[in-house]
C-alpha atoms as a PDB file:
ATOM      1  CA  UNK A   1     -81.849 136.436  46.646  1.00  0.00           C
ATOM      2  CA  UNK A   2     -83.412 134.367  50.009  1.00  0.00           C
ATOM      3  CA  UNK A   3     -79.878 134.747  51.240  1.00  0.00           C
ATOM      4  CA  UNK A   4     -80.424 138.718  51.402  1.00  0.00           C
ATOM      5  CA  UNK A   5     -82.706 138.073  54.595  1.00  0.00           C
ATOM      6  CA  UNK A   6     -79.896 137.917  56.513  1.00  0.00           C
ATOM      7  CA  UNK A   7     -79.617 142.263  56.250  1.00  0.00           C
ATOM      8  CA  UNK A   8     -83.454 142.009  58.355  1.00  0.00           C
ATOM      9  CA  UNK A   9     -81.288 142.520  61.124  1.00  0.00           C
ATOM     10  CA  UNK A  10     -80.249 145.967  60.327  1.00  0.00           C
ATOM     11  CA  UNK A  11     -83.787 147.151  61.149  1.00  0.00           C
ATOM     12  CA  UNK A  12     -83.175 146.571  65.060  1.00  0.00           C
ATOM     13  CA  UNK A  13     -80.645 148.687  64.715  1.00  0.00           C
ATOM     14  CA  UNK A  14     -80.155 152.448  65.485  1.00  0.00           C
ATOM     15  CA  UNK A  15     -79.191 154.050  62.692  1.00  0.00           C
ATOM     16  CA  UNK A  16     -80.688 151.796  60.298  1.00  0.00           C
ATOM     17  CA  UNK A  17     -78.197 152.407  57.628  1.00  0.00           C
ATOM     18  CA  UNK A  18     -74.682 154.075  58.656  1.00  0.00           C
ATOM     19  CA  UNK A  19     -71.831 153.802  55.988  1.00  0.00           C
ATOM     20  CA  UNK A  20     -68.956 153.840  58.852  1.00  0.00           C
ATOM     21  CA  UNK A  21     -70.527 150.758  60.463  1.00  0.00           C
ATOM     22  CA  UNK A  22     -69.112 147.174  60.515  1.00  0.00           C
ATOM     23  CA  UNK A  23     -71.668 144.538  59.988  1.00  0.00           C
ATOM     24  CA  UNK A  24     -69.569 141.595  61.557  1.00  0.00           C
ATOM     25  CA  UNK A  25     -70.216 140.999  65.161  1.00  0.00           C
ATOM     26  CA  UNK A  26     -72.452 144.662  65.236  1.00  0.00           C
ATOM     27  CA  UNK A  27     -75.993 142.794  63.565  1.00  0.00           C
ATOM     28  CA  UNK A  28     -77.206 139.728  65.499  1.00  0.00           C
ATOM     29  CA  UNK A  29     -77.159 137.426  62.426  1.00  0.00           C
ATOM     30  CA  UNK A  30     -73.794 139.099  61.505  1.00  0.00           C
ATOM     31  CA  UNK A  31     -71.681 137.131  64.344  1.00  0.00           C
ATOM     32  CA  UNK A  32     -68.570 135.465  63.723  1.00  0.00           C
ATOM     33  CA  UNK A  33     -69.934 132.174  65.583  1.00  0.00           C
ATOM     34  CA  UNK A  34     -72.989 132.093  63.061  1.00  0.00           C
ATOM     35  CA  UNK A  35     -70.754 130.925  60.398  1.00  0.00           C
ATOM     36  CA  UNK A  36     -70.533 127.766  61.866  1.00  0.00           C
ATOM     37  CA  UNK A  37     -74.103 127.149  60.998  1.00  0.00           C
ATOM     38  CA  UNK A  38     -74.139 128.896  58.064  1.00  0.00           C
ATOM     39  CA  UNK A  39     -71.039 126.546  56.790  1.00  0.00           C
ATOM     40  CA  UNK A  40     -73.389 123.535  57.915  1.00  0.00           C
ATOM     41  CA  UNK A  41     -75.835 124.638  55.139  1.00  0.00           C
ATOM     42  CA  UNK A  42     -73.505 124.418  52.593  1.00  0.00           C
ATOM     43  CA  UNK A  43     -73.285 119.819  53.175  1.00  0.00           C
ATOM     44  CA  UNK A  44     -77.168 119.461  51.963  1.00  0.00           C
ATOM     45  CA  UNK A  45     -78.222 119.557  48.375  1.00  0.00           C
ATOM     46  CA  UNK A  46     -81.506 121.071  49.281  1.00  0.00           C
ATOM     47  CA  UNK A  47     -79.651 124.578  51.222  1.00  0.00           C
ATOM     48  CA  UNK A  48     -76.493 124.739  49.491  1.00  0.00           C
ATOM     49  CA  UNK A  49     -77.237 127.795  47.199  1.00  0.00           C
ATOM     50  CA  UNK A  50     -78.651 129.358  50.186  1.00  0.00           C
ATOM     51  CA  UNK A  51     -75.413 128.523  52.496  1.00  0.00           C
ATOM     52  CA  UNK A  52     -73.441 129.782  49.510  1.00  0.00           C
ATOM     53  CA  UNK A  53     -75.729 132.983  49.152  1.00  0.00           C
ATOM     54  CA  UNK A  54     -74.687 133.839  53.128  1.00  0.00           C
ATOM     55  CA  UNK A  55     -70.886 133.373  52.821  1.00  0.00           C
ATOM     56  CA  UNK A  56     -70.919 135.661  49.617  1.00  0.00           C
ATOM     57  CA  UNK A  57     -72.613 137.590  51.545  1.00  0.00           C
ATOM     58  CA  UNK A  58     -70.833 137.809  54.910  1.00  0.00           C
ATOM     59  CA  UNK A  59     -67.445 138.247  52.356  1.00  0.00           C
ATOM     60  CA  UNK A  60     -68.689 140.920  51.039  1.00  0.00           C
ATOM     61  CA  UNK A  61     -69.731 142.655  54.639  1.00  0.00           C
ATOM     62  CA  UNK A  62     -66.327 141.977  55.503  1.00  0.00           C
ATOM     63  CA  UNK A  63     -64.656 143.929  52.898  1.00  0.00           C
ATOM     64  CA  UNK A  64     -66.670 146.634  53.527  1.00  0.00           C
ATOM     65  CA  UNK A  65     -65.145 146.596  57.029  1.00  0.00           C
ATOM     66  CA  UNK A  66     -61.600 146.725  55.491  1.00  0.00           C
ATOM     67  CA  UNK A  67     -62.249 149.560  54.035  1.00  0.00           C
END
């Protein structure tokens, strides 16, 4: 669920919400060079579940931009 902070960044943008939008490289913690760090998070035992958390996450943001 902590991984879910990672959508705060649609509040800076205008619309909040819009169902057309691509999340990847639109939202600031959205960028394609952030995964880098996120995959970092995975090597520790104490932020693995919440490295996990953001690649489901960013996966899932990606198919949406498939489609």
């Amino acid at each position: 669920m902590s991984a879910m902070a990672i959508d705060l960044d649609h509040l800076v943008a205008d619309p909040i919400y819009d169902p057309d939008r691509c999340s990847i490289g639109f939202h600031p913690l959205h960028e394609p060079y952030l995964m880098l760090i996120y995959a970092f998070l995975l090597i520790p035992n104490s932020t693995r579940l919440f490295g996990i958390g953001l690649f489901i996450h960013l996966i899932l943001d990606f198919g949406d931009c498939l489609m």
